[in-house]
Structure formats: structure tokens, C-alpha cells
PDB file of N, CA and C in Angstrom:
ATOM      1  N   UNK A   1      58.009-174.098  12.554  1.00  0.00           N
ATOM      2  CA  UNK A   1      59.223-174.498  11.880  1.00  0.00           C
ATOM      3  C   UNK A   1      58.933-175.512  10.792  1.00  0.00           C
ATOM      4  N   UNK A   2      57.761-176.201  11.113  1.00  0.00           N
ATOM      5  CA  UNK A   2      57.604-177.332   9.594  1.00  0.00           C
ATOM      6  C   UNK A   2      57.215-176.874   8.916  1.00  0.00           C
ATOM      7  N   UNK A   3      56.111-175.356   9.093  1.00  0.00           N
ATOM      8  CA  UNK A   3      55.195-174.584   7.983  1.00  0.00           C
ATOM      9  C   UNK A   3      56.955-174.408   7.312  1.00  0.00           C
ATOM     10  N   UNK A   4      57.553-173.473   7.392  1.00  0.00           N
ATOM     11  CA  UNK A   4      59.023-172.902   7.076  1.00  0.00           C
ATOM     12  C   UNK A   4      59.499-174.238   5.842  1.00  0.00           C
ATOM     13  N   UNK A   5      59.674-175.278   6.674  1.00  0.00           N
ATOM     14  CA  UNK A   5      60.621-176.441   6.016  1.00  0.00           C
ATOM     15  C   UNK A   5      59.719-176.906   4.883  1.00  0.00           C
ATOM     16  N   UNK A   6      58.584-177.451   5.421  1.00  0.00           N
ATOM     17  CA  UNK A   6      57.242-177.815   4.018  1.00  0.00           C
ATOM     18  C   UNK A   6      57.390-176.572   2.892  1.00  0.00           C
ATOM     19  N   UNK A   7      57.309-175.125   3.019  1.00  0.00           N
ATOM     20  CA  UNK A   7      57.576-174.505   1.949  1.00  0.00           C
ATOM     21  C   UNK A   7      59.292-174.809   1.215  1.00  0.00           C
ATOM     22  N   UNK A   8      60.305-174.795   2.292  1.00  0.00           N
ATOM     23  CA  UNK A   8      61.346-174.852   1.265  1.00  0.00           C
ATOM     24  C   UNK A   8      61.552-175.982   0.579  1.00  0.00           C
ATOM     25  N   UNK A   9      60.893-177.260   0.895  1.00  0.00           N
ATOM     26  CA  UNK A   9      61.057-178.467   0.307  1.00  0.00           C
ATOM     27  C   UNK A   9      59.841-178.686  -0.879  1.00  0.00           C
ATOM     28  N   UNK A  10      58.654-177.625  -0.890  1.00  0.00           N
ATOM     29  CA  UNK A  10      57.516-178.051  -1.958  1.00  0.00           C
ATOM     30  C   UNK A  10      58.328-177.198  -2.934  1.00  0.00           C
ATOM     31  N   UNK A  11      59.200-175.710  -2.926  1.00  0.00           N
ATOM     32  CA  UNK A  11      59.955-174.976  -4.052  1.00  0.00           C
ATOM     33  C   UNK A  11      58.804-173.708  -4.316  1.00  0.00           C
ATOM     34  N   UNK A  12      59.261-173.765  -6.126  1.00  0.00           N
ATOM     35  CA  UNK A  12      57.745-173.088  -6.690  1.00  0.00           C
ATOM     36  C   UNK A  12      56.777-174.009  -7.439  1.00  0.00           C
ATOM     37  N   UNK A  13      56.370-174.697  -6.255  1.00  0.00           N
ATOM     38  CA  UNK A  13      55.030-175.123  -6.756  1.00  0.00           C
ATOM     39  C   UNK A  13      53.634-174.801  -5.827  1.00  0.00           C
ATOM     40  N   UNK A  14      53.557-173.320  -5.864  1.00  0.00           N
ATOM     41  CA  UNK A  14      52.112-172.945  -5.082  1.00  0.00           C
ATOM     42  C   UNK A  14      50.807-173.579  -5.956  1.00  0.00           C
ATOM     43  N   UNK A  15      49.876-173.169  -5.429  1.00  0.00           N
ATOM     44  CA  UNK A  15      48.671-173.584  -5.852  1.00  0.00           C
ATOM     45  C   UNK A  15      47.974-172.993  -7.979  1.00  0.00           C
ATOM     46  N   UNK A  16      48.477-171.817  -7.823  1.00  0.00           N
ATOM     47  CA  UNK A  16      48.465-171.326  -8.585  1.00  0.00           C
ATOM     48  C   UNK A  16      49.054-171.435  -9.542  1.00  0.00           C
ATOM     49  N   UNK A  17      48.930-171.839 -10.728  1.00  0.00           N
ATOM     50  CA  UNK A  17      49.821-172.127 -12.567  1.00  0.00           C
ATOM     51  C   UNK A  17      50.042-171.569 -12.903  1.00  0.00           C
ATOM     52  N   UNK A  18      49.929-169.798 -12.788  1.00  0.00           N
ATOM     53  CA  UNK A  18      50.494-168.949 -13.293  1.00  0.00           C
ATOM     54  C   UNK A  18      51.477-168.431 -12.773  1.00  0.00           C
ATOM     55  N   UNK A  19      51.920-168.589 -11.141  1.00  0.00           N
ATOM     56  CA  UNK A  19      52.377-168.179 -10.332  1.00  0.00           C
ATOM     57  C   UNK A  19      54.044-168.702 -10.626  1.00  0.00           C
ATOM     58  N   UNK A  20      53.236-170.597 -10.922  1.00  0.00           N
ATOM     59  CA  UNK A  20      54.034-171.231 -10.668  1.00  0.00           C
ATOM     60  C   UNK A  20      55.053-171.643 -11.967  1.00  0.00           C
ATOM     61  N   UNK A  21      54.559-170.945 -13.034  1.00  0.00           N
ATOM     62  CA  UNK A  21      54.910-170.788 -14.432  1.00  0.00           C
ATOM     63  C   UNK A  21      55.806-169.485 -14.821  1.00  0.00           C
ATOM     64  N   UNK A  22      55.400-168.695 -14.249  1.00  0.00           N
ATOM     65  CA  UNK A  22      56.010-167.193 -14.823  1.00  0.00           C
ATOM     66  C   UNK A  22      57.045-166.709 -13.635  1.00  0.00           C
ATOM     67  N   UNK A  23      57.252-167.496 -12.195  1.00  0.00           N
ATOM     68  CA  UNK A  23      58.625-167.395 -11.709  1.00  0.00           C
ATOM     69  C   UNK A  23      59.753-167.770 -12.774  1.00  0.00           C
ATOM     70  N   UNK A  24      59.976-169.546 -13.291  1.00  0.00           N
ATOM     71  CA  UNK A  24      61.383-169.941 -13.434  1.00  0.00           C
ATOM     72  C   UNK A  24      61.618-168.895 -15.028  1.00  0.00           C
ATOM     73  N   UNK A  25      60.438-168.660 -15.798  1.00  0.00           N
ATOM     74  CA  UNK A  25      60.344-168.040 -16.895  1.00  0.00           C
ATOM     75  C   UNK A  25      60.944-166.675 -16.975  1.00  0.00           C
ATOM     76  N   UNK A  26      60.763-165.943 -15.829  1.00  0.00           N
ATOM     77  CA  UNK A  26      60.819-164.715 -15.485  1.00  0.00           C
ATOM     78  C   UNK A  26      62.510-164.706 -15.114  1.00  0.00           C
ATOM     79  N   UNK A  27      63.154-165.543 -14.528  1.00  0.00           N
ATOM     80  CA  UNK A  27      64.164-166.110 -13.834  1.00  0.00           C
ATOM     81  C   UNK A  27      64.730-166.035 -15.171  1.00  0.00           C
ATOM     82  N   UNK A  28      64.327-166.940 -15.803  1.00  0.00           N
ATOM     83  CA  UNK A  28      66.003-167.374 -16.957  1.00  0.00           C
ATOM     84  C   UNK A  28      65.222-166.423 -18.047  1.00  0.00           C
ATOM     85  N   UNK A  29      64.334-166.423 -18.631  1.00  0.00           N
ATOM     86  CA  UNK A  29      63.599-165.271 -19.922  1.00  0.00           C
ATOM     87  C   UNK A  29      64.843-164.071 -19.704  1.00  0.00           C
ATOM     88  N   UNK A  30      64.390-163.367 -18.393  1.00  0.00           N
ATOM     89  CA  UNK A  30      64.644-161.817 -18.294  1.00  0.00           C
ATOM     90  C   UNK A  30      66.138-161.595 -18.457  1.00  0.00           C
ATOM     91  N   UNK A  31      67.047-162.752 -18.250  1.00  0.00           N
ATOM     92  CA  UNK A  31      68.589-162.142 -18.245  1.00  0.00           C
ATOM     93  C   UNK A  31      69.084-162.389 -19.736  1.00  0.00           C
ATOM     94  N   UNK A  32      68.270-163.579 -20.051  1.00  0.00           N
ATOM     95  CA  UNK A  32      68.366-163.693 -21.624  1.00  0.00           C
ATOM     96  C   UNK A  32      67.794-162.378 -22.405  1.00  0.00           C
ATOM     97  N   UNK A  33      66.547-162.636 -21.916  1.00  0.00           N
ATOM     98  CA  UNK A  33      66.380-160.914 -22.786  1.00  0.00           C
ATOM     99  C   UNK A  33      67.262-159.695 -23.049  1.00  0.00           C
ATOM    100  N   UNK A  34      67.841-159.472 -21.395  1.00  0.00           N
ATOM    101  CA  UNK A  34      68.465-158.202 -20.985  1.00  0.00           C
ATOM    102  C   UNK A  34      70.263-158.398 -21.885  1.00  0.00           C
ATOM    103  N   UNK A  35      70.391-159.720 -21.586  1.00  0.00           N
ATOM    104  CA  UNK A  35      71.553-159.999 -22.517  1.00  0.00           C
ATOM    105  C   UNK A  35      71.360-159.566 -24.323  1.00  0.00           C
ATOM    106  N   UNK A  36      70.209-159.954 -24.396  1.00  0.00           N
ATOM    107  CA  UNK A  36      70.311-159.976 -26.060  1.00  0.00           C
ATOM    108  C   UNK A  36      70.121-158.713 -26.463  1.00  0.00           C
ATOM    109  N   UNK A  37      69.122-157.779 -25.717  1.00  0.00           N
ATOM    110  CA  UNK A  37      69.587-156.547 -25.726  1.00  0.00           C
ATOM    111  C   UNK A  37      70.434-155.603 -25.629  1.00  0.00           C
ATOM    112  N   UNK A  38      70.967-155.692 -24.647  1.00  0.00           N
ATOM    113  CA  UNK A  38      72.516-155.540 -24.231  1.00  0.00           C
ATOM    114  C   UNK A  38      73.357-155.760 -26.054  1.00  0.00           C
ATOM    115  N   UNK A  39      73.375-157.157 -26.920  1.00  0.00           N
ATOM    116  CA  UNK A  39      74.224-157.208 -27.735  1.00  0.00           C
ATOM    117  C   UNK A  39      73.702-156.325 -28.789  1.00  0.00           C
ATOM    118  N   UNK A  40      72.454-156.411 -29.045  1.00  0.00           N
ATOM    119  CA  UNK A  40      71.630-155.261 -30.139  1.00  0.00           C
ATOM    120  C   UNK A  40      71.977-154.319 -29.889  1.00  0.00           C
ATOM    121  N   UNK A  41      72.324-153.635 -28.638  1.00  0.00           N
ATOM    122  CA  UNK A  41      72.624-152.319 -28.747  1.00  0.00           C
ATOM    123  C   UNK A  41      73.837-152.217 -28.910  1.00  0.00           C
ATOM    124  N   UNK A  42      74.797-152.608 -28.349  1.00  0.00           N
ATOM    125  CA  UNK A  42      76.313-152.429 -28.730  1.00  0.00           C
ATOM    126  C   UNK A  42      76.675-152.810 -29.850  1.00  0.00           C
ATOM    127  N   UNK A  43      75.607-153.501 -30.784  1.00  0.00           N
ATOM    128  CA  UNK A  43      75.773-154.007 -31.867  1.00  0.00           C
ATOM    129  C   UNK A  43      75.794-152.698 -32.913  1.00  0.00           C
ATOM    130  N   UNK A  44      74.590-151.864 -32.630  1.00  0.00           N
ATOM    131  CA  UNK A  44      74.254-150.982 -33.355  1.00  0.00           C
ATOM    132  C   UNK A  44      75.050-149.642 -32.794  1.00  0.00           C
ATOM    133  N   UNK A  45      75.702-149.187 -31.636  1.00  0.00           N
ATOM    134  CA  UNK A  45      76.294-148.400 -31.258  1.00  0.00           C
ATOM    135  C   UNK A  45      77.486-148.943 -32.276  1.00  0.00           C
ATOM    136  N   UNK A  46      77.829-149.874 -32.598  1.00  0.00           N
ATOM    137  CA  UNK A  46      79.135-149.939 -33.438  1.00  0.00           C
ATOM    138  C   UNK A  46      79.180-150.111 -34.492  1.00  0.00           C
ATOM    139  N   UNK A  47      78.107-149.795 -34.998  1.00  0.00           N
ATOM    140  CA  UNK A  47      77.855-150.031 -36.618  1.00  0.00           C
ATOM    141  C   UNK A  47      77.610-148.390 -36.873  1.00  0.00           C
ATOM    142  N   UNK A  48      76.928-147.298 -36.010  1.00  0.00           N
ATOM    143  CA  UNK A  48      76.522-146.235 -35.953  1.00  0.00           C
ATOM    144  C   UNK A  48      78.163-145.351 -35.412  1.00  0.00           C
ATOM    145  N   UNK A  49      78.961-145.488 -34.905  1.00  0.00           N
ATOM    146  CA  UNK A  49      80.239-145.476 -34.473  1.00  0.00           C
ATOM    147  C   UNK A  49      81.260-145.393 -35.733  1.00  0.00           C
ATOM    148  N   UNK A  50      80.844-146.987 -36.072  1.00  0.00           N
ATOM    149  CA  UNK A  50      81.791-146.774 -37.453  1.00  0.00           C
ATOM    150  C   UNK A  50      81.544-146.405 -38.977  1.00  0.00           C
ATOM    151  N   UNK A  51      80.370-145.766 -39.093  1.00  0.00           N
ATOM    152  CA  UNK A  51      79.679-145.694 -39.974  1.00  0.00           C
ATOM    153  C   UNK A  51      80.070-143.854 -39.856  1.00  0.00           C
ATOM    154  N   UNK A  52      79.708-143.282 -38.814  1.00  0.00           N
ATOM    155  CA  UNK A  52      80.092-142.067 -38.612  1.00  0.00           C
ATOM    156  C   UNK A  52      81.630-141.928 -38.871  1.00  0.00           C
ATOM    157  N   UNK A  53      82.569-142.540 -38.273  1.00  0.00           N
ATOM    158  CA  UNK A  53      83.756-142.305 -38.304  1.00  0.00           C
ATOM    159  C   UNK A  53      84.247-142.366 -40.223  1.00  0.00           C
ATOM    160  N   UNK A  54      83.739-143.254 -40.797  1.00  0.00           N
ATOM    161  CA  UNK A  54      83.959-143.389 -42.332  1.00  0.00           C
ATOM    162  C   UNK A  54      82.998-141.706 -42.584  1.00  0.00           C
ATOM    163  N   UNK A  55      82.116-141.760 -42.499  1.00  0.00           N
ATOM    164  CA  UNK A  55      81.871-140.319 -43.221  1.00  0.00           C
ATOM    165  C   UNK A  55      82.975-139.008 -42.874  1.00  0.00           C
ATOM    166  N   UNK A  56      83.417-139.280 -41.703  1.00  0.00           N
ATOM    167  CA  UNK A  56      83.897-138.062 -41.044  1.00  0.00           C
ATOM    168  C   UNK A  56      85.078-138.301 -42.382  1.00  0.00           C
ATOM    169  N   UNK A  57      86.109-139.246 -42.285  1.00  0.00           N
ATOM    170  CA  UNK A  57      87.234-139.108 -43.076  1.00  0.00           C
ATOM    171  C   UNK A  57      86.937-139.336 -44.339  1.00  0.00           C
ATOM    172  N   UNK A  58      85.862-140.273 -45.128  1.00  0.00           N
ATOM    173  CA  UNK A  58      85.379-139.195 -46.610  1.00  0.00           C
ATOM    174  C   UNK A  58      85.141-137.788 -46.507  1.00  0.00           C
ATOM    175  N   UNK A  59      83.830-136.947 -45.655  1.00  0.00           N
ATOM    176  CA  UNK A  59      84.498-135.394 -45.179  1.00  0.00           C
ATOM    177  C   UNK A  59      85.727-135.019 -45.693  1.00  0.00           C
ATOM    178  N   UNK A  60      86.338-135.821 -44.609  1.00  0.00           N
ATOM    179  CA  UNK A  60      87.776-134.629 -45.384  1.00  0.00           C
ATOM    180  C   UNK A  60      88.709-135.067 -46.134  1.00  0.00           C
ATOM    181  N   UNK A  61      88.362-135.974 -46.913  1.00  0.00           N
ATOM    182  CA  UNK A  61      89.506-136.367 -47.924  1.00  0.00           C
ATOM    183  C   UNK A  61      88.521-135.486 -49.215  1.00  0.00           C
ATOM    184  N   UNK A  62      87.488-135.349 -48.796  1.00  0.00           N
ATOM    185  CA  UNK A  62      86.748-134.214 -50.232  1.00  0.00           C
ATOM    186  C   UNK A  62      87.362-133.063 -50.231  1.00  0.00           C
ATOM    187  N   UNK A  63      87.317-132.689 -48.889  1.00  0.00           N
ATOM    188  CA  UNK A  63      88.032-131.195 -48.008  1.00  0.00           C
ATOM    189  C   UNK A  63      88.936-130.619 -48.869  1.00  0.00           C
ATOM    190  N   UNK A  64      90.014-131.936 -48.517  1.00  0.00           N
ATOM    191  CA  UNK A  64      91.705-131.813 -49.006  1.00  0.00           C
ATOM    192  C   UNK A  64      91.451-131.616 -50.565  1.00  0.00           C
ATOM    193  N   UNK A  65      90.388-132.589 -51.230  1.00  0.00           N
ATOM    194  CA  UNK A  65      90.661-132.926 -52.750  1.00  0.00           C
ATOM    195  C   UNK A  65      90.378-130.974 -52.907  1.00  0.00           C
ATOM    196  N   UNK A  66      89.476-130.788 -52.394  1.00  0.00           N
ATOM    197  CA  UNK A  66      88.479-129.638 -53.260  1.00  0.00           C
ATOM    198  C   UNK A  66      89.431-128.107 -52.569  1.00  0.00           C
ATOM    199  N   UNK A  67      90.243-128.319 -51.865  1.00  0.00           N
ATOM    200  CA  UNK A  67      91.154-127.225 -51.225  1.00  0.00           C
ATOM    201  C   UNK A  67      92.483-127.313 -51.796  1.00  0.00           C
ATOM    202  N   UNK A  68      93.041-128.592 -52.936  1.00  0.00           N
ATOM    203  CA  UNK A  68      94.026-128.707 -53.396  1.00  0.00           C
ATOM    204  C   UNK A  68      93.596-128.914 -55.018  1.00  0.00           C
ATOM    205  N   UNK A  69      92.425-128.548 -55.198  1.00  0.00           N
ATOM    206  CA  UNK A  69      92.229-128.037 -56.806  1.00  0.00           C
ATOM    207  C   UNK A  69      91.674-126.593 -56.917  1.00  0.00           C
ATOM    208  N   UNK A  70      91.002-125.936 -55.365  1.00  0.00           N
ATOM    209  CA  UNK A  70      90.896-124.487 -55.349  1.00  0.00           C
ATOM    210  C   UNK A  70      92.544-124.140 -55.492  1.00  0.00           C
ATOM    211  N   UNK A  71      93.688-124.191 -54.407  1.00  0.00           N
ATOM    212  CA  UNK A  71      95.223-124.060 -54.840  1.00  0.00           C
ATOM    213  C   UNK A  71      95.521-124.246 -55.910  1.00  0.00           C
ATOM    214  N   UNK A  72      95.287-125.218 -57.262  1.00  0.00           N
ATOM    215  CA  UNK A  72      95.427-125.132 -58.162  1.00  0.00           C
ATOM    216  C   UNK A  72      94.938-123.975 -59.394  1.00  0.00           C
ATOM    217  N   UNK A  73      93.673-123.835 -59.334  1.00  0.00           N
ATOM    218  CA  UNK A  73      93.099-123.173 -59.677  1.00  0.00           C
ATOM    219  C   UNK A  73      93.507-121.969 -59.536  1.00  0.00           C
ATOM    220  N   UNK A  74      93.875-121.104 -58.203  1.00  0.00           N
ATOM    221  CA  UNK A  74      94.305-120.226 -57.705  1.00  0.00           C
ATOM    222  C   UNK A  74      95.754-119.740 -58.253  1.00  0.00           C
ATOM    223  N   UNK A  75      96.419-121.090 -58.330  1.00  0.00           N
ATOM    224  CA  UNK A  75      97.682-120.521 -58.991  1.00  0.00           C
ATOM    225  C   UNK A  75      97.860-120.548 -60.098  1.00  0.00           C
ATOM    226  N   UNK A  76      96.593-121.123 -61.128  1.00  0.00           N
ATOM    227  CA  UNK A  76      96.577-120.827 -62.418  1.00  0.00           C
ATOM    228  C   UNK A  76      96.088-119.693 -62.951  1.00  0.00           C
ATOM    229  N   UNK A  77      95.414-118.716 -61.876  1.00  0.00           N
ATOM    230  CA  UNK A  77      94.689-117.464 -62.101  1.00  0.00           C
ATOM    231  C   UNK A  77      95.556-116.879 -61.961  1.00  0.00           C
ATOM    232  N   UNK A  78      96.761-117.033 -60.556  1.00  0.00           N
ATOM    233  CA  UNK A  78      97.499-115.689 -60.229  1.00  0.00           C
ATOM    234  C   UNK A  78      98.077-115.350 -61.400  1.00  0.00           C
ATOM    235  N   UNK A  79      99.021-116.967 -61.831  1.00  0.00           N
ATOM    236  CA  UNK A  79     100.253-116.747 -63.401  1.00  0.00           C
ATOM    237  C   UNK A  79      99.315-116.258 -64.152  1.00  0.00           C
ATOM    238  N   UNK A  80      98.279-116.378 -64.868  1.00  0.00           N
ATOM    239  CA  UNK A  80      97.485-115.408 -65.809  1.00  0.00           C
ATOM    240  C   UNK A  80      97.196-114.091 -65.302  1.00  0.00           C
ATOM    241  N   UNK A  81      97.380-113.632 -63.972  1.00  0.00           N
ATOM    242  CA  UNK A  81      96.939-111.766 -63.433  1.00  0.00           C
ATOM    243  C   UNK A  81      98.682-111.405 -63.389  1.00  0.00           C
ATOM    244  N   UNK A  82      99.147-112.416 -62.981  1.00  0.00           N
ATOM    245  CA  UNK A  82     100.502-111.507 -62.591  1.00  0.00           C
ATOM    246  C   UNK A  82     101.442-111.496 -64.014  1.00  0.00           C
ATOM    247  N   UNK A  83     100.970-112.226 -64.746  1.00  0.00           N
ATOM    248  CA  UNK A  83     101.872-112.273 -66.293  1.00  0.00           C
ATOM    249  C   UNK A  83     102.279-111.221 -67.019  1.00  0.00           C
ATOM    250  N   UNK A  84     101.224-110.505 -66.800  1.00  0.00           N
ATOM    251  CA  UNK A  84     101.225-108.752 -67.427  1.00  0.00           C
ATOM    252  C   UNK A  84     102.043-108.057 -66.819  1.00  0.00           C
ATOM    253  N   UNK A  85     102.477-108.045 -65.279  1.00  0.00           N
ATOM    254  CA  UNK A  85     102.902-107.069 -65.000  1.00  0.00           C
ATOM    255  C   UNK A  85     104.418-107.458 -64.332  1.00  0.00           C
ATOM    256  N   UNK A  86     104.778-108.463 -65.211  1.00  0.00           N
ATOM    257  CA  UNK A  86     106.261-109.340 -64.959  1.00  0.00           C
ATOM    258  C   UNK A  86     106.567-109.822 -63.960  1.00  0.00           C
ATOM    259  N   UNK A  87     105.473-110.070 -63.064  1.00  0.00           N
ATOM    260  CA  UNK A  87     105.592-111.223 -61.479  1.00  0.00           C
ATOM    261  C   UNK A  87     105.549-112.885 -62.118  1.00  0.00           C
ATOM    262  N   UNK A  88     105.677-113.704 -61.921  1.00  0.00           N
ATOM    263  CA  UNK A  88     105.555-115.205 -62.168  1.00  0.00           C
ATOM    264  C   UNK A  88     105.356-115.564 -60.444  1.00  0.00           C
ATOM    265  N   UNK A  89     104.375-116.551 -60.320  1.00  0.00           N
ATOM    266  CA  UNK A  89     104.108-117.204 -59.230  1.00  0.00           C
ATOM    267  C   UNK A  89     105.448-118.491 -59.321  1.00  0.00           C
ATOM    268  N   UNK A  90     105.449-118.813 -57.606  1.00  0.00           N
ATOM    269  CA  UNK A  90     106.637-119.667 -57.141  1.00  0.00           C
ATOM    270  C   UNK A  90     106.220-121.259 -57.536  1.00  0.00           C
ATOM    271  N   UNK A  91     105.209-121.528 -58.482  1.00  0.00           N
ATOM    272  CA  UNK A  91     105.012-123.152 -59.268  1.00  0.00           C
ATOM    273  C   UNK A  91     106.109-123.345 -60.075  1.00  0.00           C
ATOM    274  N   UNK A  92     106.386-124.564 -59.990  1.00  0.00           N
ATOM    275  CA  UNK A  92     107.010-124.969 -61.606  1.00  0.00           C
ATOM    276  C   UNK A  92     106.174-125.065 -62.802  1.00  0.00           C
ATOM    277  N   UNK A  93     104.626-125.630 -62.132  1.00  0.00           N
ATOM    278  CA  UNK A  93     103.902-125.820 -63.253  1.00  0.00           C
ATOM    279  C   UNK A  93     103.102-124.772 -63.723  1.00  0.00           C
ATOM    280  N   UNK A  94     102.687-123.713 -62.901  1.00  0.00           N
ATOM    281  CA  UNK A  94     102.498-122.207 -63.052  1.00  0.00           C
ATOM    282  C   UNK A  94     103.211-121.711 -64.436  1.00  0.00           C
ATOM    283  N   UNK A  95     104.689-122.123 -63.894  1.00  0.00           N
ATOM    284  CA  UNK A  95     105.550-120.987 -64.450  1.00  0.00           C
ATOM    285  C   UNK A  95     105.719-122.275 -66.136  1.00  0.00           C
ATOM    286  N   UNK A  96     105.710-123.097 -65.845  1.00  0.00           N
ATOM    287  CA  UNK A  96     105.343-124.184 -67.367  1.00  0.00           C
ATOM    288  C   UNK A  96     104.089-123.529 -68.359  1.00  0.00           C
ATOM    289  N   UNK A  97     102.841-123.269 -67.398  1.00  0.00           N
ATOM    290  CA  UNK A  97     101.644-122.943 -67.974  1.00  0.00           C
ATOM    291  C   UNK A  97     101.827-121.665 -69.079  1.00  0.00           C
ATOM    292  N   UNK A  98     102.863-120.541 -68.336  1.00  0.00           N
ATOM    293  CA  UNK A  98     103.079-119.236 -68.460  1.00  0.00           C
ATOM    294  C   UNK A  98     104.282-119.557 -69.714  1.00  0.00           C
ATOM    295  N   UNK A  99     104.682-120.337 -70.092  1.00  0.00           N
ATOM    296  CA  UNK A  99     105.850-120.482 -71.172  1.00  0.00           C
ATOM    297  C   UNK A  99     105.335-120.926 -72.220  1.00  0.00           C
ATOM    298  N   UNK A 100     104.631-122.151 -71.716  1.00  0.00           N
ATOM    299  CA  UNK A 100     103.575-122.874 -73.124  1.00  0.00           C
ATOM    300  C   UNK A 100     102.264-121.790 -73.594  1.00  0.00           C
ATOM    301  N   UNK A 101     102.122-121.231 -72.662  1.00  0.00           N
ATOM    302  CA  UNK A 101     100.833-119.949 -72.964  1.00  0.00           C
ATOM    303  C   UNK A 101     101.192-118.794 -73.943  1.00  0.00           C
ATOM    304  N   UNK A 102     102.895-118.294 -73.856  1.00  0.00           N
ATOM    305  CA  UNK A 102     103.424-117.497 -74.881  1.00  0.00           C
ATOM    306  C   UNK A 102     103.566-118.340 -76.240  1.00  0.00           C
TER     307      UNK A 102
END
């Protein structure tokens, strides 16, 4: 029972300096480490998160731009195919194009 008590009262101080060095180090180092890692990564999961999410909605605001000047385009071709054969497309500005064009 004194072997028992003599160890809990000497702590970590065995014989050994390395022993007795790389416990409290190991102790407070490793949660600090595991913490700061821990923030690097959630750091970069949210920079990679929101970095994706901005491309996604540039994506499709090109989408919209380049699908609402093909529609344009489209209805400036139809009023020039259908002009000949006395159809007018349902634009105002179609049917503008087709007045200023005569």
C-alpha cells in the first residue's frame, strides 16, 4: 500500500526525461492539435462549400442569360421565316422588328 501511495504522491516524475516530458506534452499538445485541426478543416469545408455554392448560381444565371438571348434570337428568326407567309410571332418587339424591317 505505500509502494501504491509513494507512486501517487511522486506524479509523473519516473526516472526517465523522456517519459517524464512527453506525458504532460502529449496531454495538453494533442487536444490542442486535434482542436486546431478540427478548425482548419471546417475552415476549409466552408470556404470549399461556399465557393461551390457561388459557382453553382453564376452556372445558372449564365444558363438564364444565354437561354433568354437564344429566345430572343429565336423570335427574331421566326418574324423573319414567318413574314413571308403572313404569320407574325406573339412579341411586341418581334412584331416592332417586322414593321421597322418593311
Amino acid at each position: 500500500m505505500s509502494s501504491l501511495f509513494f507512486h501517487i504522491e511522486k506524479g509523473f516524475l519516473p526516472e526517465n526525461l523522456t517519459t517524464s516530458y512527453a506525458v504532460p506534452i502529449l496531454l495538453i499538445l494533442l487536444p490542442l492539435l486535434l482542436t486546431l485541426f478540427a478548425l482548419i478543416n471546417f475552415t476549409l469545408y466552408l470556404l470549399f462549400a461556399f465557393t461551390f455554392i457561388t459557382i453553382f448560381i453564376i452556372l445558372i444565371f449564365v444558363l438564364l442569360l444565354l437561354l433568354l438571348h437564344l429566345r430572343s434570337f429565336f423570335l427574331g428568326f421566326c418574324s423573319l421565316l414567318l413574314d413571308n407567309s403572313g404569320f407574325t410571332c406573339s412579341s411586341k418587339a418581334s412584331n416592332h422588328r417586322i414593321s421597322a424591317w418593311r
